[in-house]
N, C-alpha and C. Protein backbone atom coordinates (compact mmCIF):
# COMPACT_ATOMS: atom_id res chain seq x y z
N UNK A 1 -15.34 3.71 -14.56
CA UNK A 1 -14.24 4.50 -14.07
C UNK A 1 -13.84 5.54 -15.11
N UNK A 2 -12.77 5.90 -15.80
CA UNK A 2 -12.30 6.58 -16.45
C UNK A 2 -12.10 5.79 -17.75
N UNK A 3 -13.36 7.08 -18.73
CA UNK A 3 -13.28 6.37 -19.77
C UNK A 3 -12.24 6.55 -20.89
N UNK A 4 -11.72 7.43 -20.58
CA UNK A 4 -10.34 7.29 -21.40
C UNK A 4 -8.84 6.57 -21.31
N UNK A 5 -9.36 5.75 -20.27
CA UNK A 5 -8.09 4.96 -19.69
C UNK A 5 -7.16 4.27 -21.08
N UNK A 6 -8.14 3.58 -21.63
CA UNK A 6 -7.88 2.32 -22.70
C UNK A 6 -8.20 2.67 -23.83
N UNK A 7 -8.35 3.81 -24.07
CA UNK A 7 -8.52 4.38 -26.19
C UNK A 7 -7.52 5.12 -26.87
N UNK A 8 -7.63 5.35 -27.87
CA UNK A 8 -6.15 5.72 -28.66
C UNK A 8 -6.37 7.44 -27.79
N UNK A 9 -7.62 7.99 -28.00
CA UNK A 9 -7.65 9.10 -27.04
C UNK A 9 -6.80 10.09 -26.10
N UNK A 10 -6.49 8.53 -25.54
CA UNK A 10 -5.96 9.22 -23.95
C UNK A 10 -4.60 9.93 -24.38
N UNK A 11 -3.72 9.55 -25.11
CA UNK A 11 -2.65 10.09 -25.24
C UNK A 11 -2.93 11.96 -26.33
N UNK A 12 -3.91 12.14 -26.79
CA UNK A 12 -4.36 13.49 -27.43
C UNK A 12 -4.94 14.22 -25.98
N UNK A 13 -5.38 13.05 -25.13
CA UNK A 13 -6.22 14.00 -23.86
C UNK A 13 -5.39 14.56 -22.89
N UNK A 14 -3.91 13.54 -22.50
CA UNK A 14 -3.33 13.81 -22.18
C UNK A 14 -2.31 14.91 -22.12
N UNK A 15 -2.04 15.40 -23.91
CA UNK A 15 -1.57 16.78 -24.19
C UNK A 15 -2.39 17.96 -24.20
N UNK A 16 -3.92 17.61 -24.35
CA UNK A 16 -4.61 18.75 -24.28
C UNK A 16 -5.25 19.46 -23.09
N UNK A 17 -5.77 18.57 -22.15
CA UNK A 17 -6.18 18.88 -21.12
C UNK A 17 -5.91 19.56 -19.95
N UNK A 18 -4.10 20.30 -20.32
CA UNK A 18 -3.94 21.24 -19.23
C UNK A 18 -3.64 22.95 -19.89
N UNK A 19 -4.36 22.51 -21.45
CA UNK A 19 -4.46 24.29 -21.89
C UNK A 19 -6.05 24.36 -21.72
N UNK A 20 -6.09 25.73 -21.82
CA UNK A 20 -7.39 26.74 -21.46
C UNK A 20 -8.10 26.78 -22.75
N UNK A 21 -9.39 26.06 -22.59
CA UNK A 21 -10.30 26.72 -21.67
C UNK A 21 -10.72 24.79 -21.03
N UNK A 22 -9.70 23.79 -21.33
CA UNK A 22 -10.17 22.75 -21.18
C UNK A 22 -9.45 22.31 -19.54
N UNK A 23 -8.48 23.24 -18.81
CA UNK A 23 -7.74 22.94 -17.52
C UNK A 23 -9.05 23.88 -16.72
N UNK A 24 -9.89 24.64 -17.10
CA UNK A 24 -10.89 25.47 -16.26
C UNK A 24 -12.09 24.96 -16.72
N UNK A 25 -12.25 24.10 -17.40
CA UNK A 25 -13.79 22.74 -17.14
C UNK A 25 -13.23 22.10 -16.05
N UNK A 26 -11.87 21.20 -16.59
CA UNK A 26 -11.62 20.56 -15.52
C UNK A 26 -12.03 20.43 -14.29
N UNK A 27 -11.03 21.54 -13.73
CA UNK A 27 -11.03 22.52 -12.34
C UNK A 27 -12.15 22.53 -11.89
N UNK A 28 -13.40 23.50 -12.66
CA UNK A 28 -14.84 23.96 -12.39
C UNK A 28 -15.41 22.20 -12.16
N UNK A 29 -15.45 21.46 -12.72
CA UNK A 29 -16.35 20.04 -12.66
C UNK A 29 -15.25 19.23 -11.41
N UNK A 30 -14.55 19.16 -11.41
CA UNK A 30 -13.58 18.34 -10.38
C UNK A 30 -14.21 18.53 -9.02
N UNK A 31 -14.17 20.12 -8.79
CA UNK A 31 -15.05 20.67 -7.57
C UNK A 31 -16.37 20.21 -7.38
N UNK A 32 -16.92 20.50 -8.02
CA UNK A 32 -18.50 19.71 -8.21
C UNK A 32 -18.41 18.38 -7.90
N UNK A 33 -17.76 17.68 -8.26
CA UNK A 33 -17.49 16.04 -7.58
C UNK A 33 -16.98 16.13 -6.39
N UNK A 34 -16.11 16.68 -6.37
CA UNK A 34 -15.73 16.67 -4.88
C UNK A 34 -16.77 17.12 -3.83
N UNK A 35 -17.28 18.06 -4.32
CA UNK A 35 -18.04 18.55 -3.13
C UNK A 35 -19.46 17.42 -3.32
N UNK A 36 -20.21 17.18 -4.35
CA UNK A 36 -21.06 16.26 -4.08
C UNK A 36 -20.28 14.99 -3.42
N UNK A 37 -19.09 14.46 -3.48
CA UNK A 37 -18.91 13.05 -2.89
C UNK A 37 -18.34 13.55 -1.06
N UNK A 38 -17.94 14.43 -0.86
CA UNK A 38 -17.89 14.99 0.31
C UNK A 38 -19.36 15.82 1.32
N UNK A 39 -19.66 16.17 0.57
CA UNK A 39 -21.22 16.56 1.02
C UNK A 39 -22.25 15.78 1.47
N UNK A 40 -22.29 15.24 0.05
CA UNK A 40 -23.74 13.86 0.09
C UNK A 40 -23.20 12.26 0.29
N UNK A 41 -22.62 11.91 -0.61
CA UNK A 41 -22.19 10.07 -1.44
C UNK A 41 -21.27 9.89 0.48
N UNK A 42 -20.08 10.44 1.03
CA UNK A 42 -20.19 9.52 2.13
C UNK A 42 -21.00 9.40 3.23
N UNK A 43 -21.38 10.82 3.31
CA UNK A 43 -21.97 11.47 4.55
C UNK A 43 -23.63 9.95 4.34
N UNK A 44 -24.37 9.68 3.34
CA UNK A 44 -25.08 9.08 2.98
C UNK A 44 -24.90 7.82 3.46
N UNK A 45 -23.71 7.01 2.43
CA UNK A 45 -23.13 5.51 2.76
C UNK A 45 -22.66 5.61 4.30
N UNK A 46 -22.43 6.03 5.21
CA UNK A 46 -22.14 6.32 6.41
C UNK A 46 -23.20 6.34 7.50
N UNK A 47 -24.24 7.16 7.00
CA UNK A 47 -25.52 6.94 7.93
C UNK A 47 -26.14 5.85 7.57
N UNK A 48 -25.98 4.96 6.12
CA UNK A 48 -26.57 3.65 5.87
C UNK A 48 -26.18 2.76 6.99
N UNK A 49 -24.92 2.35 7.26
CA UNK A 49 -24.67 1.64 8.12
C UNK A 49 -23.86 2.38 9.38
N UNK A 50 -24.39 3.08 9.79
CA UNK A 50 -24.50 3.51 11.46
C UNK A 50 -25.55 3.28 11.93
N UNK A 51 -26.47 2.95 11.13
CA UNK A 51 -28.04 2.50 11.68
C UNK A 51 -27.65 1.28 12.47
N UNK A 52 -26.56 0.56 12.11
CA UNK A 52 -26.27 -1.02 12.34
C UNK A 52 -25.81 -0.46 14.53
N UNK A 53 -26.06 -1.63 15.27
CA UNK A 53 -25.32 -1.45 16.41
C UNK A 53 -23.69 -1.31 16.64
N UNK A 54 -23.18 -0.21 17.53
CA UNK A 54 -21.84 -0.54 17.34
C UNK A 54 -20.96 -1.63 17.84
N UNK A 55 -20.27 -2.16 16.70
CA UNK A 55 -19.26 -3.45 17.40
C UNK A 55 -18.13 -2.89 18.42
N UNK A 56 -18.46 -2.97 19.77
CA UNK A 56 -17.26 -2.39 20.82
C UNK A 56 -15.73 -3.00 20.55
N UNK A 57 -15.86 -4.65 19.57
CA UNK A 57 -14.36 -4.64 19.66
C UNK A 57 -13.80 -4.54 18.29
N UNK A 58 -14.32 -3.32 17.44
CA UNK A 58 -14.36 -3.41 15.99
C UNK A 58 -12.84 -2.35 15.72
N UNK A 59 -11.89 -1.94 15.28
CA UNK A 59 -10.83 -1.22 15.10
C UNK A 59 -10.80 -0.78 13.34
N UNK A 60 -10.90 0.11 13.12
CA UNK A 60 -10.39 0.59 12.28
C UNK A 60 -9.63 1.47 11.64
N UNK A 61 -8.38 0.99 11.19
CA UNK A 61 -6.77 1.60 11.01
C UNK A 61 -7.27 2.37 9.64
N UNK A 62 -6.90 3.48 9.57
CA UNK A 62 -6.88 4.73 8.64
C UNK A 62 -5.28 5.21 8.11
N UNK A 63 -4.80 4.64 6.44
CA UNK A 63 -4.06 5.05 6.52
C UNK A 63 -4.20 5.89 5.15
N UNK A 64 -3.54 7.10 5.22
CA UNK A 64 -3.89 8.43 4.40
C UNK A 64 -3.59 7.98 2.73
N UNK A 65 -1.61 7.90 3.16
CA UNK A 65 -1.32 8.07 1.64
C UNK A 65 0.01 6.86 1.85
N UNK A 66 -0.17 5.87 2.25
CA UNK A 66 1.32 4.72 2.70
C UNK A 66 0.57 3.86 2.03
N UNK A 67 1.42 2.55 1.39
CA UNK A 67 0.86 1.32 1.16
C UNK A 67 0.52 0.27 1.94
N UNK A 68 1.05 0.61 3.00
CA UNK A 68 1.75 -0.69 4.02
C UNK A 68 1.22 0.15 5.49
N UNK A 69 1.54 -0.21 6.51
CA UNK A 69 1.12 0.11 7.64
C UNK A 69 2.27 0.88 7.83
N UNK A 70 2.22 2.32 8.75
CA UNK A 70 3.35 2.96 8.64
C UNK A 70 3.61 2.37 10.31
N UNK A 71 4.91 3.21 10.83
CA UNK A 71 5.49 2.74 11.92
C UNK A 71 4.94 2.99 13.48
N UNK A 72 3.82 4.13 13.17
CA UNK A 72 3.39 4.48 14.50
C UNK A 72 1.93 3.30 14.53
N UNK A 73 1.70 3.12 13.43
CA UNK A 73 0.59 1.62 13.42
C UNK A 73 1.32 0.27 13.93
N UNK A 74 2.25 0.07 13.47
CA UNK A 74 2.67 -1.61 13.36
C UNK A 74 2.57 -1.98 15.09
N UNK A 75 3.39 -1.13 15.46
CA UNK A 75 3.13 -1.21 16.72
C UNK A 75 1.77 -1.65 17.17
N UNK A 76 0.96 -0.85 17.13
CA UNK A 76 -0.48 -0.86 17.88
C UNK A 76 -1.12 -2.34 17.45
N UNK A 77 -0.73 -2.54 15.67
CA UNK A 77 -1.98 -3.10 15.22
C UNK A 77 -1.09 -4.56 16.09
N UNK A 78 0.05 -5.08 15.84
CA UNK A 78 0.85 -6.64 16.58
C UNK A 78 0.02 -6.39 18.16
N UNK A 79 -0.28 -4.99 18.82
CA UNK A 79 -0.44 -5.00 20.37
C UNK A 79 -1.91 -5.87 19.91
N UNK A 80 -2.88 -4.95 19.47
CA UNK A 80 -4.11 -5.44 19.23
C UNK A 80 -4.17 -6.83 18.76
N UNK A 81 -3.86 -7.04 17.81
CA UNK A 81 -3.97 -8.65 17.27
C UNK A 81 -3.31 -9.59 18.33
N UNK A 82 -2.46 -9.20 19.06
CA UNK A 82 -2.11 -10.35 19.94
C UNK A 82 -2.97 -10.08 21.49
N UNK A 83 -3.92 -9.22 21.24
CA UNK A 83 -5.09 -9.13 22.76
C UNK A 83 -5.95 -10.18 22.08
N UNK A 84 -6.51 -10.16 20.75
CA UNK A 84 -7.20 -11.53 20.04
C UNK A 84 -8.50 -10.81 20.55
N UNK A 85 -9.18 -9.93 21.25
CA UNK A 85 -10.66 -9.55 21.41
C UNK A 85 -10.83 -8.59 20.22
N UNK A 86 -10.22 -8.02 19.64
CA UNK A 86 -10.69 -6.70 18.24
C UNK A 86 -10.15 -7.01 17.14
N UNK A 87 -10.97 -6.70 16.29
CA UNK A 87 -11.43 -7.45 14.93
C UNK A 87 -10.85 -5.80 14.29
N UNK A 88 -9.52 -5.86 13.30
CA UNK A 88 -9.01 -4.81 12.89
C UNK A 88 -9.32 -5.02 11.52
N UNK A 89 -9.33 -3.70 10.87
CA UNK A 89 -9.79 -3.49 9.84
C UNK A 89 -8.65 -2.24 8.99
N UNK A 90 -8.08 -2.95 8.52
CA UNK A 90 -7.26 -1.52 7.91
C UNK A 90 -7.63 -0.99 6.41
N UNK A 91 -7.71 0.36 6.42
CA UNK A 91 -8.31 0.73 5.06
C UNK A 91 -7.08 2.09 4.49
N UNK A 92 -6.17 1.33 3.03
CA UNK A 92 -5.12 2.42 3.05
C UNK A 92 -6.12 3.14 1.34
N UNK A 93 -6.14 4.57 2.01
CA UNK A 93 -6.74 5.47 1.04
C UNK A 93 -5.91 5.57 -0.40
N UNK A 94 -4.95 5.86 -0.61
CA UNK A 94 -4.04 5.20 -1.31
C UNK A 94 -3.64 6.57 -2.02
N UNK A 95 -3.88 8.20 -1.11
CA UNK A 95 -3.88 9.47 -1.70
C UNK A 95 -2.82 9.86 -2.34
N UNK A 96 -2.66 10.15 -2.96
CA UNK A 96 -1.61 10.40 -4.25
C UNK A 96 -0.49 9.46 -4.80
N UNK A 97 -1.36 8.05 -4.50
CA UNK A 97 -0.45 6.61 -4.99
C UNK A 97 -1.43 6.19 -6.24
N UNK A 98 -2.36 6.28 -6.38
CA UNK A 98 -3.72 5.19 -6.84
C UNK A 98 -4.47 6.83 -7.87
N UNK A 99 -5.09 5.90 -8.72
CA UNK A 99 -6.14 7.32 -9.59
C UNK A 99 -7.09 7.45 -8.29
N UNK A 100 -7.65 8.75 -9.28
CA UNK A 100 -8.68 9.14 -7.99
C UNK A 100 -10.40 8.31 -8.15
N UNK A 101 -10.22 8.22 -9.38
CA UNK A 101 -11.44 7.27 -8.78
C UNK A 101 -11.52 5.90 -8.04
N UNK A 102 -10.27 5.29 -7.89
CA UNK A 102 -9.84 4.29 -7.04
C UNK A 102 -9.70 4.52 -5.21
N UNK A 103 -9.41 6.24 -5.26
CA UNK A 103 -9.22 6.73 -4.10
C UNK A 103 -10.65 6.66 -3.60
N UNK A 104 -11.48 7.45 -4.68
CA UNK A 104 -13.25 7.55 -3.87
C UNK A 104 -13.43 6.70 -3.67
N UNK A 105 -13.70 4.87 -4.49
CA UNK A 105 -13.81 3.93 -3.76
C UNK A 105 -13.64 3.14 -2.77
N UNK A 106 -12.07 3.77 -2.11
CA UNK A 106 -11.84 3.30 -1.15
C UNK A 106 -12.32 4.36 -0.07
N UNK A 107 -12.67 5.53 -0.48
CA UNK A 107 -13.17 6.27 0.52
C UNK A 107 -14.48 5.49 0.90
N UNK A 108 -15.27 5.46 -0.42
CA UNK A 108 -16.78 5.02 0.09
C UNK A 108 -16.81 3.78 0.81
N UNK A 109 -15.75 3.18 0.82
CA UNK A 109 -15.58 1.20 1.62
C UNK A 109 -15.60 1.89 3.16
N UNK A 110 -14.65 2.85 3.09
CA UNK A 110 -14.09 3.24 4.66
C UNK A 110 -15.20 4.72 5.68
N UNK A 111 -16.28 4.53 4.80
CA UNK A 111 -17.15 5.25 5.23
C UNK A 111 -18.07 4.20 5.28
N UNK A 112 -18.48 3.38 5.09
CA UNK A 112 -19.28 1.75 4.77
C UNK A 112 -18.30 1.13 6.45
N UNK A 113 -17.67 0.86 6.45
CA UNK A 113 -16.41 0.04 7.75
C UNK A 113 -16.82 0.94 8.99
N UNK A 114 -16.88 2.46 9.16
CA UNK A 114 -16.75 3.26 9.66
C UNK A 114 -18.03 3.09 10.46
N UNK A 115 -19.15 2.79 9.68
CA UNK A 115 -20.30 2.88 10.28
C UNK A 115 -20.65 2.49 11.35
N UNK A 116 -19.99 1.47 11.72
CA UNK A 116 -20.68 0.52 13.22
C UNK A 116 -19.36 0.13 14.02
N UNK A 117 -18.14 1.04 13.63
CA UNK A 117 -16.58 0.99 14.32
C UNK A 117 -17.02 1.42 16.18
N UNK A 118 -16.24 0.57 16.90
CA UNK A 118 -16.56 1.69 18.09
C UNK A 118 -15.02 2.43 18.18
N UNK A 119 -13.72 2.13 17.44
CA UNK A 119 -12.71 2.72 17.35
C UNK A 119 -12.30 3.04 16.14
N UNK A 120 -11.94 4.40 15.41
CA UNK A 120 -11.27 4.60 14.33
C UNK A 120 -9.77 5.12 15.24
N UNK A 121 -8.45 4.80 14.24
CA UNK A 121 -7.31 5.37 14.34
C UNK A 121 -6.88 5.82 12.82
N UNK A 122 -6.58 7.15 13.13
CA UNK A 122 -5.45 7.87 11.83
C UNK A 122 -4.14 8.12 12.05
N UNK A 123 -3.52 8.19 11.02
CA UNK A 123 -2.38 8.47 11.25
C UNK A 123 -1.61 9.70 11.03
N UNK A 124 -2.65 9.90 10.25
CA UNK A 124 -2.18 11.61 9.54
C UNK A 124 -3.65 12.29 9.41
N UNK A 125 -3.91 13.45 9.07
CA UNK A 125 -5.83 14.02 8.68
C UNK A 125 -6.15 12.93 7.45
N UNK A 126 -7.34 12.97 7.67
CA UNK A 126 -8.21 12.11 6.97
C UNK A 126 -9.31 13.04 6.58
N UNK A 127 -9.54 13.50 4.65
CA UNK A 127 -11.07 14.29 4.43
C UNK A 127 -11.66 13.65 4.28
N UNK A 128 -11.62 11.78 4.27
CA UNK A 128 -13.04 11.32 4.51
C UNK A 128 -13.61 11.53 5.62
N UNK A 129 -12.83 10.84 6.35
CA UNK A 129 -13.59 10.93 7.85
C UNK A 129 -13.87 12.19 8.35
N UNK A 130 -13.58 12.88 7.95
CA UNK A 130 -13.95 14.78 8.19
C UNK A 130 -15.21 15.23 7.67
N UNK A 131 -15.60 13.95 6.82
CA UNK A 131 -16.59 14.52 6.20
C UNK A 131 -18.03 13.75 6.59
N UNK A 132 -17.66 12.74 7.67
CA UNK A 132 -18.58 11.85 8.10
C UNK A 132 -18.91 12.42 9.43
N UNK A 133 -20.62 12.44 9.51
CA UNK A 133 -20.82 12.50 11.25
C UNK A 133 -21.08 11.75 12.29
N UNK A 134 -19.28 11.10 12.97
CA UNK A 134 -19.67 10.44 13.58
C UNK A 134 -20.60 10.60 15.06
N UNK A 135 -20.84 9.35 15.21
CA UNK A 135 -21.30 9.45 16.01
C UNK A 135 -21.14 9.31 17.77
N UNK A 136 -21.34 9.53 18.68
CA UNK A 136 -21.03 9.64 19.67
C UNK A 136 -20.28 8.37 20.22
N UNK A 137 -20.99 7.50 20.23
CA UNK A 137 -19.87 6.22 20.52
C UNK A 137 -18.75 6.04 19.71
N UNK A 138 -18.54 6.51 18.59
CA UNK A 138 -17.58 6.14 18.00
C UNK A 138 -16.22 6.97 18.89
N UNK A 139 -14.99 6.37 19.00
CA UNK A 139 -14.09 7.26 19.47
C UNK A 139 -12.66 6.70 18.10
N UNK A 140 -12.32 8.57 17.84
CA UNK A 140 -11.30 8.30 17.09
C UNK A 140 -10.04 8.83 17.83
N UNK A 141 -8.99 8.16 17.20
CA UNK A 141 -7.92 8.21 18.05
C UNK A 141 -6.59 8.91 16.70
N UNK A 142 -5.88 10.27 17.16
CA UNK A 142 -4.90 10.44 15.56
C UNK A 142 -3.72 9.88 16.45
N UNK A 143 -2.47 9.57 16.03
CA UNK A 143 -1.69 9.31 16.42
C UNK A 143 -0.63 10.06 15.37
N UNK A 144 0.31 10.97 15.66
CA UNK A 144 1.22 11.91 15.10
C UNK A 144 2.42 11.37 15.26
N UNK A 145 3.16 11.18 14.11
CA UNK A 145 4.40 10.93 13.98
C UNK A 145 5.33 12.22 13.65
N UNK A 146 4.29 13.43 13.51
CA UNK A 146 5.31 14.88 12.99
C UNK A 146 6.64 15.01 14.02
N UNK A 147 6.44 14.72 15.20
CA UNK A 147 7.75 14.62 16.26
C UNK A 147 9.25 14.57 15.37
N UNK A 148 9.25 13.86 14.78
CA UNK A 148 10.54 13.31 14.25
C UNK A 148 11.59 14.77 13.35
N UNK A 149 10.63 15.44 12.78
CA UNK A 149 11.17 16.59 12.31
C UNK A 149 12.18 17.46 13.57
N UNK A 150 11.59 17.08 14.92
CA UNK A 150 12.93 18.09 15.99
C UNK A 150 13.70 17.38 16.39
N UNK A 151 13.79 16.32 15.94
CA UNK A 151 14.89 15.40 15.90
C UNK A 151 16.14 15.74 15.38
N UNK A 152 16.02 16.77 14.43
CA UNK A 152 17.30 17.62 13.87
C UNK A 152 17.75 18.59 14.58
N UNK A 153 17.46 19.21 15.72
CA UNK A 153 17.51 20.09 17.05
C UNK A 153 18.59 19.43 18.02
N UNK A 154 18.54 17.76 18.08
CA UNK A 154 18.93 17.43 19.24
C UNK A 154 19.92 16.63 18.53
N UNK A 155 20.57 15.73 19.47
CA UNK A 155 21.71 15.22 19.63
C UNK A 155 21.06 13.22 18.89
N UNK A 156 20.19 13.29 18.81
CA UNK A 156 19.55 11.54 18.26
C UNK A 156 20.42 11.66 16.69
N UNK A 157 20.17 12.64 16.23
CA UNK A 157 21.00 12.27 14.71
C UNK A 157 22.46 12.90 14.06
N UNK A 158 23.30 13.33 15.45
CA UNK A 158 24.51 13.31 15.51
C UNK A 158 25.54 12.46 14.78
N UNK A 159 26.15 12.99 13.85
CA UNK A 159 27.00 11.99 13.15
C UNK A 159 26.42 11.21 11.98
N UNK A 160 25.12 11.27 11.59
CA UNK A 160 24.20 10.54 10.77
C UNK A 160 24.39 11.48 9.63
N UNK A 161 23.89 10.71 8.61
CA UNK A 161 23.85 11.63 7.06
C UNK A 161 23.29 13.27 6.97
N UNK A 162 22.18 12.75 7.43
CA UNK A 162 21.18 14.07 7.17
C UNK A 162 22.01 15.34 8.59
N UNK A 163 22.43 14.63 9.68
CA UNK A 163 22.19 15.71 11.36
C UNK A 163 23.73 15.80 11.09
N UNK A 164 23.85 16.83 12.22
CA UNK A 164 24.81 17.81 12.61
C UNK A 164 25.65 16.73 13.25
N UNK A 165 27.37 17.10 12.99
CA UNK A 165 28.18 16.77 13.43
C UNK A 165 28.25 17.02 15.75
N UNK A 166 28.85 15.72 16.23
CA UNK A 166 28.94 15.85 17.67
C UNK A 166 29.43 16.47 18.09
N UNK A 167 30.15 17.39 17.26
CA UNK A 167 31.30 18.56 17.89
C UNK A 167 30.64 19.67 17.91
């Protein structure tokens, strides 16, 4: 992983690494990973196991950047688990909670899960799965919680901290 995690290092790397010319290696090599692990590393681990048949009652919950299942999931996943036929799988990316090489790993698990899903659900965009080609049986499903923002338009948060008085 990151080898400067645990050496006296990290704290000199830490002050130096966002002056020039060492914040534009950075930058320049960051891209280069990204685009090789978006290009090749899932698109790869992804066609490894799509070769596999798809499991029709296989579910897999996509969550972006939450720890926990957010609220437009909980719902679904209690509906599903109490039908008892689909085998759920939740994979939280952990985007701007977790380092990033902890993030790619969980990308590469959820491109590995993904492979033989006959259902993915997101909750928000997902650039892994954007970067995988699924395949025709697979069906993904987003489910949008942005709604809640015109909730300040109407009369639901009347009298509440954040909304407009009832008068």
């Amino acid at each position: 992983m990151n080898v400067l995690r645990k050496t006296p290092l990290r704290e000199t790397w830490w002050k130096v690494k966002k002056y020039p010319p060492f914040a534009q290696v950075r930058h320049f090599l960051g891209g280069i990973h990204q685009r090789k692990l978006f290009e090749e590393w899932y698109p790869d681990i992804y066609a490894r196991h799509s070769s596999e048949p798809v499991d029709p009652y296989k579910v897999v919950m996509i969550e972006n950047a939450v720890s926990g299942l957010s609220s437009p999931f909980r719902l679904l996943y209690h509906d599903l688990k109490k039908d008892g036929r689909f085998t759920i799988h939740v994979h939280h990316l952990g985007k701007g909670l977790i380092h990033k090489e902890d993030h790619d790993i969980n990308g590469a698990r959820l491109a590995n899960d993904v492979g033989n899903a006959k259902y993915v659900i997101l909750s928000e965009a997902c650039n892994v799965l954007s970067a995988l080609p699924l395949r025709e049986e697979t069906i993904v499903l987003q489910l949008w919680h942005g709604c809640g923002a015109f909730k300040k338009f109407g009369r639901s948060t009347a009298d509440l901290l954040f909304g407009p008085s009832r008068e």
